[in-house]
Protein backbone atom coordinates (compact mmCIF):
# COMPACT_ATOMS: atom_id res chain seq x y z
CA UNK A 1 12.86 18.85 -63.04
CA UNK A 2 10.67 21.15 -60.63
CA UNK A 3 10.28 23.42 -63.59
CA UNK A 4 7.70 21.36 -64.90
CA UNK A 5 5.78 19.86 -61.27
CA UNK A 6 3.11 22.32 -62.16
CA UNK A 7 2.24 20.47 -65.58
CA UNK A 8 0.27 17.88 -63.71
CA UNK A 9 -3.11 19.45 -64.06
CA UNK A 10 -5.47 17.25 -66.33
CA UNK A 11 -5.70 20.38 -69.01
CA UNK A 12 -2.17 20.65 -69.39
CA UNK A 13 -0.43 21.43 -72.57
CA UNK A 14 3.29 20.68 -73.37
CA UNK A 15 4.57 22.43 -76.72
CA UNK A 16 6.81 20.77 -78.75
CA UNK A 17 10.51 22.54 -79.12
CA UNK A 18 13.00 21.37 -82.08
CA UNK A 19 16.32 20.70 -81.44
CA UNK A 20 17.52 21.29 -84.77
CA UNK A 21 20.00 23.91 -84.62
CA UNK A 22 19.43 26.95 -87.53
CA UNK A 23 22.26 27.54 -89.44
CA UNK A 24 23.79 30.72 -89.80
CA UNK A 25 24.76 32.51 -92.78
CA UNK A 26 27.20 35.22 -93.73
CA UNK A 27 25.63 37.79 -94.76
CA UNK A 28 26.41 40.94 -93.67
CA UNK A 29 23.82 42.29 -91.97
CA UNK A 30 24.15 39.71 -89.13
CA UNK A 31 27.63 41.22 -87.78
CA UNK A 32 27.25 41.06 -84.10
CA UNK A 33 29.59 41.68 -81.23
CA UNK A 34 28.52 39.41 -78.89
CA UNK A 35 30.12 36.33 -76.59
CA UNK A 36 27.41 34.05 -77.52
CA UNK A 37 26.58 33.95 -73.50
CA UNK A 38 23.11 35.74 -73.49
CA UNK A 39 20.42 33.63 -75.49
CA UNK A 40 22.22 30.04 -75.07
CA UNK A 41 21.27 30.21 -71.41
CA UNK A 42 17.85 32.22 -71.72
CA UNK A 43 16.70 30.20 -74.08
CA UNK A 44 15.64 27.22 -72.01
CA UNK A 45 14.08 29.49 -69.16
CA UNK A 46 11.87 30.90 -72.07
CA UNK A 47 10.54 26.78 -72.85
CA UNK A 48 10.75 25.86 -69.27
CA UNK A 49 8.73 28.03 -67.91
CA UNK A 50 5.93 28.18 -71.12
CA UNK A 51 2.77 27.46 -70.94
CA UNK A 52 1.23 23.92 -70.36
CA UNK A 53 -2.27 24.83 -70.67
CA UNK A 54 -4.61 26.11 -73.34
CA UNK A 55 -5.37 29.84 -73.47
CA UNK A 56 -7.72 31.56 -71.85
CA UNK A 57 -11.10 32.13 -73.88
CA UNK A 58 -13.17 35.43 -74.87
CA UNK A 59 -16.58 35.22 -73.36
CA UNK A 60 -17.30 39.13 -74.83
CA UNK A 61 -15.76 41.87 -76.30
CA UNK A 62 -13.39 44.56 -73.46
CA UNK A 63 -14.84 47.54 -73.26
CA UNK A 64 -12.82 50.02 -75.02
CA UNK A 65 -12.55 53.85 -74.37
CA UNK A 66 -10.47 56.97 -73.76
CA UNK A 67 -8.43 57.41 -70.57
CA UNK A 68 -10.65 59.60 -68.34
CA UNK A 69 -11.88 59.51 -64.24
CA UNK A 70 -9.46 56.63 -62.71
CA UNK A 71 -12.33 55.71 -60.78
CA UNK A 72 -14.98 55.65 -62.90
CA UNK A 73 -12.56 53.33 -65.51
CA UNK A 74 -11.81 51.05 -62.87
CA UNK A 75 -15.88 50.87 -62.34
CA UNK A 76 -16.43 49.98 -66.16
CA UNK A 77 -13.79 47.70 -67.33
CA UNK A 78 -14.44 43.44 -66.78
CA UNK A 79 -12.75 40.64 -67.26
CA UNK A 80 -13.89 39.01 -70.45
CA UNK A 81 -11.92 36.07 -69.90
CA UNK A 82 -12.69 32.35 -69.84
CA UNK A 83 -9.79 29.99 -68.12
CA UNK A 84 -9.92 27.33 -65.25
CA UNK A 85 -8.71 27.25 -62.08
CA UNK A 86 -5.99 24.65 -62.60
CA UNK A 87 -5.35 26.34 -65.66
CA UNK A 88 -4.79 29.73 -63.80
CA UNK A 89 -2.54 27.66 -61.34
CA UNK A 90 -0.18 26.04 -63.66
CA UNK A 91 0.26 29.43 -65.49
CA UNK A 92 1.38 31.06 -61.40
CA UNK A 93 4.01 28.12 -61.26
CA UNK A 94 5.43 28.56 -64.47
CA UNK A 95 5.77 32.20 -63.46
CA UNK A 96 6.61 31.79 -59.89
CA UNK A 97 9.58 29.43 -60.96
CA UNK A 98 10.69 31.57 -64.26
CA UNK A 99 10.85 34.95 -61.96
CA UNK A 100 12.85 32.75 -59.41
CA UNK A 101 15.58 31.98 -61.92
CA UNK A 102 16.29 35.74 -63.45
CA UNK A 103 15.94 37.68 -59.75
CA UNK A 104 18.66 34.57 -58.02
CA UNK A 105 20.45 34.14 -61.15
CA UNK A 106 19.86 37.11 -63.75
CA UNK A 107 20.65 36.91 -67.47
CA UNK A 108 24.23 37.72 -68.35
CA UNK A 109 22.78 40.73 -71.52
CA UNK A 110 25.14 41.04 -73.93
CA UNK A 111 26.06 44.49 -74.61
CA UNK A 112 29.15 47.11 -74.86
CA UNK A 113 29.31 48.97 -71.86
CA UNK A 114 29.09 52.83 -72.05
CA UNK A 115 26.90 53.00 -75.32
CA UNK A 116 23.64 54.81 -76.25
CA UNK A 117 21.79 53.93 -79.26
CA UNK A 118 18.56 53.58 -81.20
CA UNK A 119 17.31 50.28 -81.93
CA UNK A 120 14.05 49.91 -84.25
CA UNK A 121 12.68 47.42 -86.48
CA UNK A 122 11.81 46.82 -90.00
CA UNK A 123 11.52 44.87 -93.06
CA UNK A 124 9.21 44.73 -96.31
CA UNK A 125 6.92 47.53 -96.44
CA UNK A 126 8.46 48.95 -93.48
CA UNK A 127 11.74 49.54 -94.77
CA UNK A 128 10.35 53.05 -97.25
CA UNK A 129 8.79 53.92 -93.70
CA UNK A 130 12.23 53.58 -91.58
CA UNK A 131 14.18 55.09 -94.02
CA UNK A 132 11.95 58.21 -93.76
CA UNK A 133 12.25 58.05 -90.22
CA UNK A 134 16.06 57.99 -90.28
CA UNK A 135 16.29 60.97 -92.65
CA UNK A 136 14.29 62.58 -90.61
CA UNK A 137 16.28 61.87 -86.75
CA UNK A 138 19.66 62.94 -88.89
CA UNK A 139 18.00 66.43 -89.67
CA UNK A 140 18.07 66.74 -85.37
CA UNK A 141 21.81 66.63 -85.38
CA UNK A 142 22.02 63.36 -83.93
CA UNK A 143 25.06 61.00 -84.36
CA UNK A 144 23.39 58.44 -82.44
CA UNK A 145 24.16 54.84 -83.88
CA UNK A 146 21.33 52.62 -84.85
CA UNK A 147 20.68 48.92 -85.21
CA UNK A 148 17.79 47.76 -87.27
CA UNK A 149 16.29 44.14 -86.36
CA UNK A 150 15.41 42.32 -88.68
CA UNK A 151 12.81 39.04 -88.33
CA UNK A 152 14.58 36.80 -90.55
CA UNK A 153 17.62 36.17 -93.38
CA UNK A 154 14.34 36.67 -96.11
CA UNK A 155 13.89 40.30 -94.96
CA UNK A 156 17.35 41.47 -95.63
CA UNK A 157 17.50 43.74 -98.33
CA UNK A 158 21.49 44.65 -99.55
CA UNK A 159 20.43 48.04 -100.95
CA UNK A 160 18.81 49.08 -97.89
CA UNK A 161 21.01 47.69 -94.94
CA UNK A 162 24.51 48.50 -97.20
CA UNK A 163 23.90 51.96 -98.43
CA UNK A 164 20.54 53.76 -97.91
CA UNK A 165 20.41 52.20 -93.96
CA UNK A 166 24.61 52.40 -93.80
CA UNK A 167 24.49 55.94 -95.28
CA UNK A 168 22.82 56.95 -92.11
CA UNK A 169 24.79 55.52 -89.57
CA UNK A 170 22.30 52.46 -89.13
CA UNK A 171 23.10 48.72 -89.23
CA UNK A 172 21.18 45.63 -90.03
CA UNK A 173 20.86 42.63 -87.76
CA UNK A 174 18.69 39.50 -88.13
CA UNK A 175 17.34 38.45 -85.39
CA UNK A 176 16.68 34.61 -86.30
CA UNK A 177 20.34 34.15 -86.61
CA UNK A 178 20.47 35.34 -83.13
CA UNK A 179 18.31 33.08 -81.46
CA UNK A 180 19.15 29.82 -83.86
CA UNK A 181 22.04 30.04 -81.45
CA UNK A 182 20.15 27.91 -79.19
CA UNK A 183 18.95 24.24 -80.12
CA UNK A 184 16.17 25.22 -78.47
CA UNK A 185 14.36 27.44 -81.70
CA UNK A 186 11.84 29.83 -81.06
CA UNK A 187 10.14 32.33 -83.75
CA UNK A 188 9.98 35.65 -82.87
CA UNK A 189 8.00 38.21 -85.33
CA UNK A 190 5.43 41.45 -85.52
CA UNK A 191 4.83 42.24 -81.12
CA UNK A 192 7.76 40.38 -80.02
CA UNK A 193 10.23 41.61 -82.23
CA UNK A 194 10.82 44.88 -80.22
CA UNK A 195 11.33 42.83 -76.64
CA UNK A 196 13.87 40.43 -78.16
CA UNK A 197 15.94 43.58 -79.86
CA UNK A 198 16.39 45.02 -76.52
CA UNK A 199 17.57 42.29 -75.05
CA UNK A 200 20.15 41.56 -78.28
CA UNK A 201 20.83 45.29 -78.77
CA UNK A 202 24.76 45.75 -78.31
CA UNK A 203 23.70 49.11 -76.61
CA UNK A 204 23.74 49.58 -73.01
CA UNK A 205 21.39 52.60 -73.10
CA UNK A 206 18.99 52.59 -75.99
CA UNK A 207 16.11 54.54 -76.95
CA UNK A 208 13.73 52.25 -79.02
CA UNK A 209 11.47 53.76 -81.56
CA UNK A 210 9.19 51.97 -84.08
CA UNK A 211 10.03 52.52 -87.95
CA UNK A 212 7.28 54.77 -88.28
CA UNK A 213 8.14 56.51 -85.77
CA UNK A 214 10.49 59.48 -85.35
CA UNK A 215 11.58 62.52 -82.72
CA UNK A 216 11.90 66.03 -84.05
CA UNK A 217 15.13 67.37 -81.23
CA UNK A 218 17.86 65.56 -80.51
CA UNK A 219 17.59 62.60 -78.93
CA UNK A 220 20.68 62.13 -77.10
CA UNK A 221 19.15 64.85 -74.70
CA UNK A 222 16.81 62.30 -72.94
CA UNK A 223 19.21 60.31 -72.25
CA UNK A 224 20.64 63.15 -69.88
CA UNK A 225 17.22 63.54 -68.42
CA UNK A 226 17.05 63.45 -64.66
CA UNK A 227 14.32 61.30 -64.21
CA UNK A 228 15.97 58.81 -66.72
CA UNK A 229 19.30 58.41 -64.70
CA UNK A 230 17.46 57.89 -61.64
CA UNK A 231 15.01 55.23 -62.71
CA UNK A 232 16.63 54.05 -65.66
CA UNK A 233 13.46 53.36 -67.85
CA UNK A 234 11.12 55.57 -69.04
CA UNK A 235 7.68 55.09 -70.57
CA UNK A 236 5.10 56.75 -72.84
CA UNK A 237 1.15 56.65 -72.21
CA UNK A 238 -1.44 55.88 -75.04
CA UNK A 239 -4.81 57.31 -75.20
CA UNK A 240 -7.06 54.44 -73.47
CA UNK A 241 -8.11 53.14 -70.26
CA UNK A 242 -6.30 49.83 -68.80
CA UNK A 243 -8.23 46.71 -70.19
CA UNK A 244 -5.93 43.87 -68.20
CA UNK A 245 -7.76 41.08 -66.63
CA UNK A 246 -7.74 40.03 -62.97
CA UNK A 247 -6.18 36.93 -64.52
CA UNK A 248 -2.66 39.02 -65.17
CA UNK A 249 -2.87 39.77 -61.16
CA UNK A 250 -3.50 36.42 -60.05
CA UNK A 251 -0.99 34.47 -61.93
CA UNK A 252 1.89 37.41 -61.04
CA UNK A 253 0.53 38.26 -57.66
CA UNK A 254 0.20 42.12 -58.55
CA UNK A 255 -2.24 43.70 -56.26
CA UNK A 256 -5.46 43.81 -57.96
CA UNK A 257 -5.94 47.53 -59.45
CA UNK A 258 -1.48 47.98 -59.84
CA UNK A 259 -2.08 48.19 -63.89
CA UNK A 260 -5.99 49.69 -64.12
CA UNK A 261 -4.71 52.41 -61.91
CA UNK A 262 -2.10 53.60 -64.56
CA UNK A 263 -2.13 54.90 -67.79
CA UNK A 264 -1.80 51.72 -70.51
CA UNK A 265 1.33 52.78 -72.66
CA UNK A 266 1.94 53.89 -76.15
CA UNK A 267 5.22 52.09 -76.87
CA UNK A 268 6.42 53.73 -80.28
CA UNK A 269 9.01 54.73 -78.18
CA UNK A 270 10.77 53.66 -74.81
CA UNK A 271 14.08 54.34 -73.23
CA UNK A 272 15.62 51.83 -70.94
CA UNK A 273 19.26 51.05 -69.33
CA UNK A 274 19.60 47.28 -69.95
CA UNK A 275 22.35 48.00 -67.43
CA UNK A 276 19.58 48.87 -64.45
CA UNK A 277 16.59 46.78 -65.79
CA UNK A 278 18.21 43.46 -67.23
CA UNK A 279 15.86 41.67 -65.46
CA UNK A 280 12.72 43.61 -66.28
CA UNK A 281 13.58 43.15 -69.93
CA UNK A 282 14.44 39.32 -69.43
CA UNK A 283 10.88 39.22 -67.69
CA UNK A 284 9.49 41.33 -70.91
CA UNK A 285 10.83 38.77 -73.06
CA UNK A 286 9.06 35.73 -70.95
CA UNK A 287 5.61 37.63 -71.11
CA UNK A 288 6.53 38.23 -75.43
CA UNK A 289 7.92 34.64 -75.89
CA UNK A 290 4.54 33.53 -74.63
CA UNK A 291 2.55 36.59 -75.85
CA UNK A 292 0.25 35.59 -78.54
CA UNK A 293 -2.76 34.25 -77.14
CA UNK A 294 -1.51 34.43 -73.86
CA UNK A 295 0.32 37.32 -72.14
CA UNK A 296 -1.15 39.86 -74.35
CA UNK A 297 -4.21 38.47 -74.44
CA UNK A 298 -3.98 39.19 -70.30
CA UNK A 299 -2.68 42.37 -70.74
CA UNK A 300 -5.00 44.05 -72.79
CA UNK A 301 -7.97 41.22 -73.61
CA UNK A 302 -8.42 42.55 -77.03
CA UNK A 303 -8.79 45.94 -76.54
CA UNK A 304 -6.79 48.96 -78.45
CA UNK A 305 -3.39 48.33 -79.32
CA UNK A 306 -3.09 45.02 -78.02
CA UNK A 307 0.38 43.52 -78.05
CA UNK A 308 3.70 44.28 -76.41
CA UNK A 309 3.50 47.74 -75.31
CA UNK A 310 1.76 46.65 -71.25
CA UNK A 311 4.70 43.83 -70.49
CA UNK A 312 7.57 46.80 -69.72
CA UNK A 313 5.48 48.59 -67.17
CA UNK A 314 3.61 45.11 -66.44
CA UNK A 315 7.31 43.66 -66.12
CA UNK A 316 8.80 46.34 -63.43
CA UNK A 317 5.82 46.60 -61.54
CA UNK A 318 5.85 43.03 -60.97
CA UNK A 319 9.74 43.16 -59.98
CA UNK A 320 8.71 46.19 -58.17
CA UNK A 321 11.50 48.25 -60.15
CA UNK A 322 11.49 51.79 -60.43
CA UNK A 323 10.38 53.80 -64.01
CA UNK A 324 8.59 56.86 -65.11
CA UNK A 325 5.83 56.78 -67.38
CA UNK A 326 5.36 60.55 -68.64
CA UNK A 327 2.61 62.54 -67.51
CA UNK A 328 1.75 64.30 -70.51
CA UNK A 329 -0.97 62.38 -72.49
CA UNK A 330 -0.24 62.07 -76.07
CA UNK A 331 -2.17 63.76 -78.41
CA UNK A 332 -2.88 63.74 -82.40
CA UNK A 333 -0.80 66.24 -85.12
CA UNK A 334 -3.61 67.78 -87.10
CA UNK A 335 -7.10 65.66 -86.79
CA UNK A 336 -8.05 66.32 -90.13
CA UNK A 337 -8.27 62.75 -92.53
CA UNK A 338 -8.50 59.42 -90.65
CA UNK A 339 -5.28 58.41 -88.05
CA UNK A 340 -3.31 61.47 -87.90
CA UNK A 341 0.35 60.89 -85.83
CA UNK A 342 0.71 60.85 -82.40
CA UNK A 343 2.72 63.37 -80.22
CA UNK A 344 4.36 62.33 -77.47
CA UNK A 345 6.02 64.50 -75.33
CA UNK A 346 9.86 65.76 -74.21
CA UNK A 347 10.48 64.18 -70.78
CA UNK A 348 12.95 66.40 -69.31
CA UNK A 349 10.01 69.06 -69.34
CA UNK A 350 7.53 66.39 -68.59
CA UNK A 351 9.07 65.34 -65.37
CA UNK A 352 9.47 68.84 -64.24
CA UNK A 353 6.10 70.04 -64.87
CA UNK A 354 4.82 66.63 -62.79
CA UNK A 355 7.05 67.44 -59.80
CA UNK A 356 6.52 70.64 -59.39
CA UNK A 357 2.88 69.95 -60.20
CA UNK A 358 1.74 66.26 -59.49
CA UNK A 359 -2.07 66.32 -60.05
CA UNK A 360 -0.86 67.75 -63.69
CA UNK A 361 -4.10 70.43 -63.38
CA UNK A 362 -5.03 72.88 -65.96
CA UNK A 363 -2.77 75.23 -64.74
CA UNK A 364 0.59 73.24 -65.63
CA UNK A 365 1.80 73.82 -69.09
CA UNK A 366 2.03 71.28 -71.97
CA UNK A 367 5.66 69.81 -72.63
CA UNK A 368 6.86 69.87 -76.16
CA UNK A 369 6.06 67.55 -78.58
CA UNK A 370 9.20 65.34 -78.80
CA UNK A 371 7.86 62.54 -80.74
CA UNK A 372 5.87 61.98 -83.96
CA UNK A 373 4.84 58.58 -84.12
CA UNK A 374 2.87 58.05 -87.70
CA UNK A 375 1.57 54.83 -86.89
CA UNK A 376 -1.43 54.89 -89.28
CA UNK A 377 -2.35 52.98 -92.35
CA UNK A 378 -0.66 53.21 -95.17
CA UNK A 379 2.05 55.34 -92.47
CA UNK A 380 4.63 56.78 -94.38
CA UNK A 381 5.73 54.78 -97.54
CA UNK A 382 5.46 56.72 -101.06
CA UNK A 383 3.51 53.61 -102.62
CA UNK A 384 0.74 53.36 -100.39
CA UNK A 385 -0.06 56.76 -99.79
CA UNK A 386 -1.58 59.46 -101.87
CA UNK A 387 -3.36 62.74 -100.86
CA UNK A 388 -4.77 65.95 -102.05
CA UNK A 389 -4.95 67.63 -98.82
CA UNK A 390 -3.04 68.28 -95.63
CA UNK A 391 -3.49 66.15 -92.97
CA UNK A 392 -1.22 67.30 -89.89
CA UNK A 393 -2.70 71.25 -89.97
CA UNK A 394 -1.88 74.37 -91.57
CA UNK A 395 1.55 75.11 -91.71
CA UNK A 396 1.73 78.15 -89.97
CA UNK A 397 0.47 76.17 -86.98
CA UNK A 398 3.15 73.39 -87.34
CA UNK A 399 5.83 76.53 -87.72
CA UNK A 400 4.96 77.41 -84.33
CA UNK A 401 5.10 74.23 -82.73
CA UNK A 402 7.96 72.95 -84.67
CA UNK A 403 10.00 75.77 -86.09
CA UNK A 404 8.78 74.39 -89.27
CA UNK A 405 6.40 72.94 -91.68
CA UNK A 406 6.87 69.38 -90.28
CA UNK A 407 4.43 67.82 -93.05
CA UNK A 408 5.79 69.20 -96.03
CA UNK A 409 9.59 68.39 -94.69
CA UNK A 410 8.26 64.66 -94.76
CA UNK A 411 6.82 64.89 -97.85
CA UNK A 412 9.62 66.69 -99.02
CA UNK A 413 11.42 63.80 -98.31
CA UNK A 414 9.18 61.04 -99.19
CA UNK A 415 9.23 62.86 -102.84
CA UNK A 416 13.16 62.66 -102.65
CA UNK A 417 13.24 59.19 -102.06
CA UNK A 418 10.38 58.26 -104.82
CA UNK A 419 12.34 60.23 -107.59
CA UNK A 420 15.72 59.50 -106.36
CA UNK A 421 17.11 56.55 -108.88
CA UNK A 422 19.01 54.84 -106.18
CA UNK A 423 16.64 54.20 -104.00
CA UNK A 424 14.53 51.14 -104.18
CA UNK A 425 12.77 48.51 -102.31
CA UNK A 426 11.51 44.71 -102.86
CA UNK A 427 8.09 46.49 -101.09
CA UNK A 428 7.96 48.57 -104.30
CA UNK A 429 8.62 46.16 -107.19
CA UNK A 430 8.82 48.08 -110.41
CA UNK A 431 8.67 52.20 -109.18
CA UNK A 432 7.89 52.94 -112.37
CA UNK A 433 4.78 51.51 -112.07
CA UNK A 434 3.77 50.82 -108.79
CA UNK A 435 1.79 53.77 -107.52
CA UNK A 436 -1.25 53.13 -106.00
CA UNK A 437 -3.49 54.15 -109.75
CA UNK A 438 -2.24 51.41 -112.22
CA UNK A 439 0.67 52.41 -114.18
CA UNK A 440 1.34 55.56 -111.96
CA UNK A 441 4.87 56.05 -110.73
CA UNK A 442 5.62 56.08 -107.39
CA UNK A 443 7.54 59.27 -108.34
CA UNK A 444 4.23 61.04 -110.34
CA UNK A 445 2.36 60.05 -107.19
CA UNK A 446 4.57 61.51 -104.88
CA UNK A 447 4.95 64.90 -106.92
CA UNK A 448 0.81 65.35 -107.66
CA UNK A 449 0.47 65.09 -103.90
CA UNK A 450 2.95 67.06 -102.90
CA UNK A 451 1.75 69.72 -105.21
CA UNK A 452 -1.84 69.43 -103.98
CA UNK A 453 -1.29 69.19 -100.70
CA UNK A 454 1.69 72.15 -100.69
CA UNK A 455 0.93 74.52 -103.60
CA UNK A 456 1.45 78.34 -102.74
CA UNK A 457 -2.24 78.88 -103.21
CA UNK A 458 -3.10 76.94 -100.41
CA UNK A 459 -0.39 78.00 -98.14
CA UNK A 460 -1.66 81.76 -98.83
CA UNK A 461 -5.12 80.99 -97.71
CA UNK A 462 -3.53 79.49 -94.56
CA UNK A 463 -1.22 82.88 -93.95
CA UNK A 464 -4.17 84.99 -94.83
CA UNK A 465 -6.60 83.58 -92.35
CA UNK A 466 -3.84 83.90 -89.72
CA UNK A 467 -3.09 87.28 -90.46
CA UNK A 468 -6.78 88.14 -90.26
CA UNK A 469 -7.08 86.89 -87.32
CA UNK A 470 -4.35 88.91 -85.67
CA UNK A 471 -5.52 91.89 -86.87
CA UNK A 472 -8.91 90.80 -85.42
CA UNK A 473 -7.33 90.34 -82.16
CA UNK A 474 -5.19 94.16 -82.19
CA UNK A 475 -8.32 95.69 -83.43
CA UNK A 476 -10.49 94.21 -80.34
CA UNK A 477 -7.18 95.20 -77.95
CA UNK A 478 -7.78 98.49 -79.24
């Protein structure tokens, strides 16, 4: 087979595929309208066209830094990368011959035409975190469906996916029962996770979000976004410079500064039409199948973040399809304690602020924070985390942005759910017990740091400095 002409090189590597065949079971969560089409007939692209070499080798450590000048980026970033020619070249036919198959002959995706939905992920201690995040997109208003992937049968939880998940209008899917459709098995977890759901999704429009991850408006409004219906994928950016490797170019034949010139992206969130970019999202998948060690590794050599958030844009730019990464740079809620959430910004008013101003100068106003993305350590789950202070600002600040006090409506929640009887996880074991101090409730935990965080005497400080302040500012008017 020509597939594999390119695994002649003397450091070649062929990896071993089992043909035995996973069995599924019935359980629930793995309801799935689907013809079965999709995955038997992707599946042996994905081993096909994988690697037959070892991966490339860190000589150093990327150098790692906020996005600033383009130019002076470009000037400091280096390829920290180790790999042989013929190694380089077997890699550029595996690719050459996999992007040949899905651009001639594209991926039937399985998926109901017409719908919009959320898909996210979770499992284990990210199940307290999602469930926050759900509570939290139903207080917006929105009726938008949502499927919940799941790594494997052993992440399942009943409580979770058949009442506190099904309460919400969200559904549980495992994705290994999904794939062990093919003989061909492959294990997808953590990074790759998010590619694969898009591509299984039953949704024809989705908006993906990570658990801990959640937007404050509606979301069914972006989907109505201008921008969106003409590109049919839109992206977010993250905070650092590009850190790809000249390797990446080569072996896709990108021109040589097509990722360094862009922002690198922050992919908590991502809206796509499967619809308009099946075949960025089957290319996606190729560069996640293969992403540990190699892809990623390309992508990002180490540096922040590292994982699947560079294959969408890296996948579309190669394909040469059309997206929109928003202008707006995110920025942190707060700033006070260590990894305070990210804001990402509302599109619609993204896009229009970058038309009307391109170079996105001083003078064009911020968009509205759209997204809160609480990706930090221990994020949002009531047995990991305990505080006496506020973390995401005074509240009078967060009632401007928001319209409300955003933090203590999370922890609001987050108290609701450690107190509320029916709620439970396997993450939690015995909530009677498992706070963070030994033999603390998660409940007592959640209700001391509410109260020190929230109490009225520190909200009154807060009000009072404000207040002082205005009158400060008549006073000097005067």
């Amino acid at each position: 087979m020509t597939a594999f002409a390119h695994s002649r090189h003397t450091d070649s590597f062929i990896p071993s595929f089992s043909t035995s065949q996973t069995v599924l079971t019935s359980q629930p969560a793995s309801a799935f309208e689907s013809d079965g089409s999709f995955w038997p007939s992707f599946a042996p692209l994905l081993a096909a066209a994988a690697p037959r070499v070892q991966p490339p080798e860190f000589t150093g450590e990327v150098f790692t830094r906020l996005r600033g000048n383009p130019g002076e980026d470009y000037e400091r970033q280096g390829n920290v990368l180790q790999w042989s020619e013929s190694a380089i070249a077997s890699m550029k036919g595996a690719h050459e011959w996999f992007l040949t198959q899905i651009q001639f002959s594209p991926p039937t995706l399985n998926y109901t035409p017409g719908t919009k939905g959320i898909v996210t992920s979770g499992g284990g201690k990210y199940f307290p975190v999602l469930l926050v995040s759900l509570r939290m997109l139903r207080r917006t208003g929105s009726t938008l469906p949502v499927e919940i992937f799941l790594n494997n049968k052993e992440e399942y939880e009943e409580l979770a996916c058949e009442v506190l998940f099904k309460e919400l209008g969200a559904k549980c899917i495992i994705l290994s029962e999904l794939v062990g459709t093919s003989k061909i098995v492959f294990n997808f977890e953590h990074y790759q996770i998010k590619s694969f759901a898009l591509l299984f999704s039953s949704f024809e429009e989705i908006l993906f979000l990570d658990a801990d991850n959640f937007p404050v408006y509606k979301p069914e409004d972006l989907f109505e976004a201008e921008v969106y219906k003409e590109r049919g994928m839109v992206l977010w950016p993250d905070y650092w410079i590009c850190t790809s490797s000249p390797f990446f170019n080569q072996i896709t034949g990108l021109a040589e500064n097509a990722l360094q010139d862009r922002p690198t992206i922050e992919a908590g969130q991502l809206l796509v039409d499967k619809k308009k970019h099946a075949d960025t999202l089957s290319l996606a998948g190729y560069y996640n199948a293969y992403g540990d060690k190699y892809f990623y590794r390309l992508l990002s050599q180490g540096g922040a973040g590292e994982g699947d958030k560079e294959t969408f844009a890296a996948a579309a730019l190669v394909l040469n399809k059309t997206f929109y990464t928003v202008s707006e740079r995110p920025s942190p809620l707060g700033g006070a304690g260590q990894g305070p959430p990210v804001l990402q910004s509302n599109l619609a008013e993204d896009w229009t602020v970058s038309f009307e101003n391109p170079n996105r100068d001083e003078k064009a106003p911020p968009a509205t924070p759209f997204f809160v993305h609480a990706s930090w350590s221990p994020k949002l789950n009531p047995k990991y985390i305990q505080r006496t202070e506020r973390v995401w600002g005074p509240g009078v600040e967060s009632e401007k942005t928001f319209g409300e006090d955003l933090e203590m409506t999370v922890w609001s929640i987050m108290v609701d759910m450690a107190c509320e009887d029916k709620v439970q996880f396997a993450d939690w074991g015995d909530k009677e017990v498992g706070g963070v101090e030994e033999g603390v409730s998660i409940c007592d935990q959640m209700l001391k740091s509410f109260d020190d965080m929230f109490s009225p005497k520190i909200e009154e400080v807060h009000v009072e400095e404000e207040r002082d302040r205005g009158e400060d500012n008549d006073t000097e008017q005067q």
